[in-house]
C-alpha atoms as a PDB file:
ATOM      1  CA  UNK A   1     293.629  42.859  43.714  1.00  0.00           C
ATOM      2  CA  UNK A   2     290.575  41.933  45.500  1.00  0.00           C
ATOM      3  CA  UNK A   3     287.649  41.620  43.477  1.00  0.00           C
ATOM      4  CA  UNK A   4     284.380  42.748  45.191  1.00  0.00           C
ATOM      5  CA  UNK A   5     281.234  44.739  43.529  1.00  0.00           C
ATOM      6  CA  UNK A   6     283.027  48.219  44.493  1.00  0.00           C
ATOM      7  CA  UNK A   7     285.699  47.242  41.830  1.00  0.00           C
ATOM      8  CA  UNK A   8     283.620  45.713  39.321  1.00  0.00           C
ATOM      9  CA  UNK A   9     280.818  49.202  39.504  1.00  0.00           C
ATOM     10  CA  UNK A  10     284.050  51.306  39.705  1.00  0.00           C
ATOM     11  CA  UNK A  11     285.194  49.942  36.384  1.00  0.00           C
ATOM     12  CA  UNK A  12     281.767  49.874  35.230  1.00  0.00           C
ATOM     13  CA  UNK A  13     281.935  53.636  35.425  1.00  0.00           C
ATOM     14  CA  UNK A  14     285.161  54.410  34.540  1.00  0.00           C
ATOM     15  CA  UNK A  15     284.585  52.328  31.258  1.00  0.00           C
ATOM     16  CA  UNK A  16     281.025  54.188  31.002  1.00  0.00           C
ATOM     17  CA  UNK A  17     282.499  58.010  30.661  1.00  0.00           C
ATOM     18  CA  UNK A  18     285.343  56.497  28.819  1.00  0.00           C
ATOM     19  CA  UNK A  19     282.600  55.044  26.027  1.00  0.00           C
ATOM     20  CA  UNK A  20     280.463  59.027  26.650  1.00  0.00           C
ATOM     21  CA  UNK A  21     283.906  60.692  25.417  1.00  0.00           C
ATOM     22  CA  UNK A  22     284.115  58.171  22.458  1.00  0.00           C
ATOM     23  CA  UNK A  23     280.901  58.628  21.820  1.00  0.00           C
ATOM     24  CA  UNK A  24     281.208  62.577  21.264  1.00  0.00           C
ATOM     25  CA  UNK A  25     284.261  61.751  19.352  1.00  0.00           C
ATOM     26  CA  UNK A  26     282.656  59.458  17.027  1.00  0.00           C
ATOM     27  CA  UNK A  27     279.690  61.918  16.442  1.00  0.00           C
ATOM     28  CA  UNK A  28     282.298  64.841  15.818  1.00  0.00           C
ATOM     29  CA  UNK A  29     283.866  63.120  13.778  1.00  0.00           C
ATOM     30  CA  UNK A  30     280.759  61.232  11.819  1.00  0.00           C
ATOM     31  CA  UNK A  31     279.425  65.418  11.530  1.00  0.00           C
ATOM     32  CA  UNK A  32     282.365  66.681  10.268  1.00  0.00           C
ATOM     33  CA  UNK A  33     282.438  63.586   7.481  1.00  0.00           C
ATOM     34  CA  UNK A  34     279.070  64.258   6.405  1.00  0.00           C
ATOM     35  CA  UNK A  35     279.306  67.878   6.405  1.00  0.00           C
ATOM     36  CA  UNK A  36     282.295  67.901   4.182  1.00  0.00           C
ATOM     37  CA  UNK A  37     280.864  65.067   1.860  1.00  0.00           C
ATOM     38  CA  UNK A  38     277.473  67.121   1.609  1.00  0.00           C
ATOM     39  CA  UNK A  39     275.726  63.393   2.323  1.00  0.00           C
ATOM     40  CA  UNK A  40     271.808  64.368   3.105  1.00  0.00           C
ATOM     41  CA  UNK A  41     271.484  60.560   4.919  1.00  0.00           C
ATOM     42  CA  UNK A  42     274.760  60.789   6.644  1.00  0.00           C
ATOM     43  CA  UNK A  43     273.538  63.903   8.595  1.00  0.00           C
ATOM     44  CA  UNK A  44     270.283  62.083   9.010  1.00  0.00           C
ATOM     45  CA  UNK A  45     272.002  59.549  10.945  1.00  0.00           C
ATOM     46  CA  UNK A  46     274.176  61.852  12.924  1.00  0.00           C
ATOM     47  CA  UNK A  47     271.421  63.501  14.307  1.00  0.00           C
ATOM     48  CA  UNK A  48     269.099  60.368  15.150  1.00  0.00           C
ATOM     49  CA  UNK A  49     272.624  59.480  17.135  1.00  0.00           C
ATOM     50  CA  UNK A  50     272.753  62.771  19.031  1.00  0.00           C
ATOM     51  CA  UNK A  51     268.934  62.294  20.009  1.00  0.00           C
ATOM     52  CA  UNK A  52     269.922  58.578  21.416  1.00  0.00           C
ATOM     53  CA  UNK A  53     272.979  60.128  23.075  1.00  0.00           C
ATOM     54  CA  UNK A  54     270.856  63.067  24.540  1.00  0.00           C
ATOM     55  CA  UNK A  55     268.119  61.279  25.800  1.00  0.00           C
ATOM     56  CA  UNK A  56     270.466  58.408  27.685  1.00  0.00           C
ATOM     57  CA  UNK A  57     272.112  61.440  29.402  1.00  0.00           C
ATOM     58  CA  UNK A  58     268.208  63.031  30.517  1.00  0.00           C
ATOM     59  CA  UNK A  59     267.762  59.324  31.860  1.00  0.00           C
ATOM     60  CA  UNK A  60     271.588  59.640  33.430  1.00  0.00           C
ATOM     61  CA  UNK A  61     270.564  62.877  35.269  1.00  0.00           C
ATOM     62  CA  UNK A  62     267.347  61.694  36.673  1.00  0.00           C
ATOM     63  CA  UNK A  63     268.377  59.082  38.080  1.00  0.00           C
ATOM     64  CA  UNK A  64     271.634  60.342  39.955  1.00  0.00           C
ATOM     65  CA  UNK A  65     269.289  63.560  40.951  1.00  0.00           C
ATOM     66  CA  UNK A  66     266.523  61.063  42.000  1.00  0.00           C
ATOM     67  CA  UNK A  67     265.922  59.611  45.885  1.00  0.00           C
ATOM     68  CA  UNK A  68     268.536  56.893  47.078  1.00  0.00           C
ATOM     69  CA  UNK A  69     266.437  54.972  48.390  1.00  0.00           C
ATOM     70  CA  UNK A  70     263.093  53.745  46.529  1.00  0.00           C
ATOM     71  CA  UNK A  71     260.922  52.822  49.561  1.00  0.00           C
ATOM     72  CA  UNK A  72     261.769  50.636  52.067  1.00  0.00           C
ATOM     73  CA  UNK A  73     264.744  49.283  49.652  1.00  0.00           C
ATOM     74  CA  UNK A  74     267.827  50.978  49.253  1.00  0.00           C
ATOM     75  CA  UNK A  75     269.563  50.398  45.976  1.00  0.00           C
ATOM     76  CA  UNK A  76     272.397  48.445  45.764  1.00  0.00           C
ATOM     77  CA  UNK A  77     275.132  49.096  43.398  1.00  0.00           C
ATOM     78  CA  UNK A  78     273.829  46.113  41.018  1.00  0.00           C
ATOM     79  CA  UNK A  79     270.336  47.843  40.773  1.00  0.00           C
ATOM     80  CA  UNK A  80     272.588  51.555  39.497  1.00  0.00           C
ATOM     81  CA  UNK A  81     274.562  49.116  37.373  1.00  0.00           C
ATOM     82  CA  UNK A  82     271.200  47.393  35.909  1.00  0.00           C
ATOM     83  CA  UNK A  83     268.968  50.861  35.632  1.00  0.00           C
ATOM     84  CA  UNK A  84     272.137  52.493  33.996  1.00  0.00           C
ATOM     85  CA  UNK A  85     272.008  49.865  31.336  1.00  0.00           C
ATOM     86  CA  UNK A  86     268.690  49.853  31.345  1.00  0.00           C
ATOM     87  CA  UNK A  87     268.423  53.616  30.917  1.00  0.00           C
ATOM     88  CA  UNK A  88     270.796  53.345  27.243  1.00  0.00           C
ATOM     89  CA  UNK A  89     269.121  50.506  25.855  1.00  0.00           C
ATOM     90  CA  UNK A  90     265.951  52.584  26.870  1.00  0.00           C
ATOM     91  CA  UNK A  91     267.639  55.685  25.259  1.00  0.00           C
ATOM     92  CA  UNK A  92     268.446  53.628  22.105  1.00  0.00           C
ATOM     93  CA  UNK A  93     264.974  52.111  21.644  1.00  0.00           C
ATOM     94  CA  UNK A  94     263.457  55.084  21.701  1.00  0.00           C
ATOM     95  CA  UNK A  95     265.704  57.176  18.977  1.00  0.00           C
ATOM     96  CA  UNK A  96     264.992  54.434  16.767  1.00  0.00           C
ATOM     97  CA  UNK A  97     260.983  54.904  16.576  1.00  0.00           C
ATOM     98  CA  UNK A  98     259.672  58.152  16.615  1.00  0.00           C
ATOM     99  CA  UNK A  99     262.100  59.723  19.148  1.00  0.00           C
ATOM    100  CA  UNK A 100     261.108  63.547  20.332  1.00  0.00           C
ATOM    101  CA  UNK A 101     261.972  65.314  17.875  1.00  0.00           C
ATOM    102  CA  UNK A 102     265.133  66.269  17.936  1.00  0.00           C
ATOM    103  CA  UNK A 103     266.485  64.394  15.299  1.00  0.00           C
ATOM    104  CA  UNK A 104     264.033  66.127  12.839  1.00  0.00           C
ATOM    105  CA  UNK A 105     265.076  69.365  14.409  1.00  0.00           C
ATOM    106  CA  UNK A 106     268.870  69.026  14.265  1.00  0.00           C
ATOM    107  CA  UNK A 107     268.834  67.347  10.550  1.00  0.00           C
ATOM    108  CA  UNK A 108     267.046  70.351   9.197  1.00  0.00           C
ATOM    109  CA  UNK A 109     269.047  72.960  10.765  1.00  0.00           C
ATOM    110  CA  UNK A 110     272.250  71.087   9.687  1.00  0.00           C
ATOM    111  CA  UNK A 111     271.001  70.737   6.265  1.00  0.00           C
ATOM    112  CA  UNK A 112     270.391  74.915   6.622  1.00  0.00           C
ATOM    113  CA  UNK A 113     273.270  75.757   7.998  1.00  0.00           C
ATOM    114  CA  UNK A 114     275.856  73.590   5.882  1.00  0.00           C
ATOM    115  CA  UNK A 115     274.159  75.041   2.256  1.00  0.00           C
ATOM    116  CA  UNK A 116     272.908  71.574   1.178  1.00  0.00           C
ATOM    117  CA  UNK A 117     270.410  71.749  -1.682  1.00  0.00           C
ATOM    118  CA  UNK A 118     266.761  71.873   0.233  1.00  0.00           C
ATOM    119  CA  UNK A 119     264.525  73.814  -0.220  1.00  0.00           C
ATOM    120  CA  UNK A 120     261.936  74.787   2.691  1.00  0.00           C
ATOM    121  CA  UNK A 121     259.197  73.351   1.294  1.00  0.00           C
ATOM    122  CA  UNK A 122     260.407  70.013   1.295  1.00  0.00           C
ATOM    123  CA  UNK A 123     262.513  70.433   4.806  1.00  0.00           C
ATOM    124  CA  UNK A 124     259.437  70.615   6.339  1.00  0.00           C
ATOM    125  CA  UNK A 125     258.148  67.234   4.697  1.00  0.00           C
ATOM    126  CA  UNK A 126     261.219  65.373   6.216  1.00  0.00           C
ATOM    127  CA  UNK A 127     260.777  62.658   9.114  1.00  0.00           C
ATOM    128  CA  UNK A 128     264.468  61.691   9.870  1.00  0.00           C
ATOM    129  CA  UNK A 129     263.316  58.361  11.000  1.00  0.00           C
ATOM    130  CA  UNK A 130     261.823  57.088   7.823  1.00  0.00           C
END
């Protein structure tokens, strides 16, 4: 086998939607174990995951939607391979500071939907990220 930067990117993406489906896998089955256990931080961390895993596919999907070619440059397949990198440590940074808000959003409608012991009042005082 000849080794040239089409096989090294093509493996680079085959291993990245092979890591996306473990990924979803892991969170389904990280939800499920926290939902059973009725474990308040478990589903915490569940849903800052799903915010990380949410925003690297926004960053995914703007960049495959966005212009080939950034000027007078077109972008080689290193430069997808860096900015897709780039994009999940991006993604990952993020979810662990403030993030947008969907953790918050996610935890307390888990916590609702699931029966855990909450009551409104102190929902709404919850910051998933502290």
């Amino acid at each position: 086998m000849k080794i040239n930067s089409d096989n090294i990117i093509n493996s680079y993406a085959t291993a990245s939607s092979a890591k996306q489906t473990q990924e979803m896998d892991q969170f389904k089955m990280m939800l499920d174990k926290a939902k059973n256990s009725k474990d308040a931080e478990q589903i915490k961390k569940v849903s800052a995951e799903f915010e990380a895993f949410f925003l690297k596919n926004i960053f995914k999907n703007m960049r495959k939607h966005s212009d080939e070619n950034d000027g007078f440059f077109v972008k080689s397949e290193a430069r997808k391979m860096y900015e897709q990198m780039m994009d999940e440590k991006m993604s990952e940074h993020i979810s662990t500071g403030r993030g947008i808000g969907l953790a918050d959003k996610l935890y307390k409608q888990m916590i609702r939907q699931y029966g855990f012991e909450e009551d409104d009042q102190q929902l709404n005082k919850i910051d998933v990220k502290k």
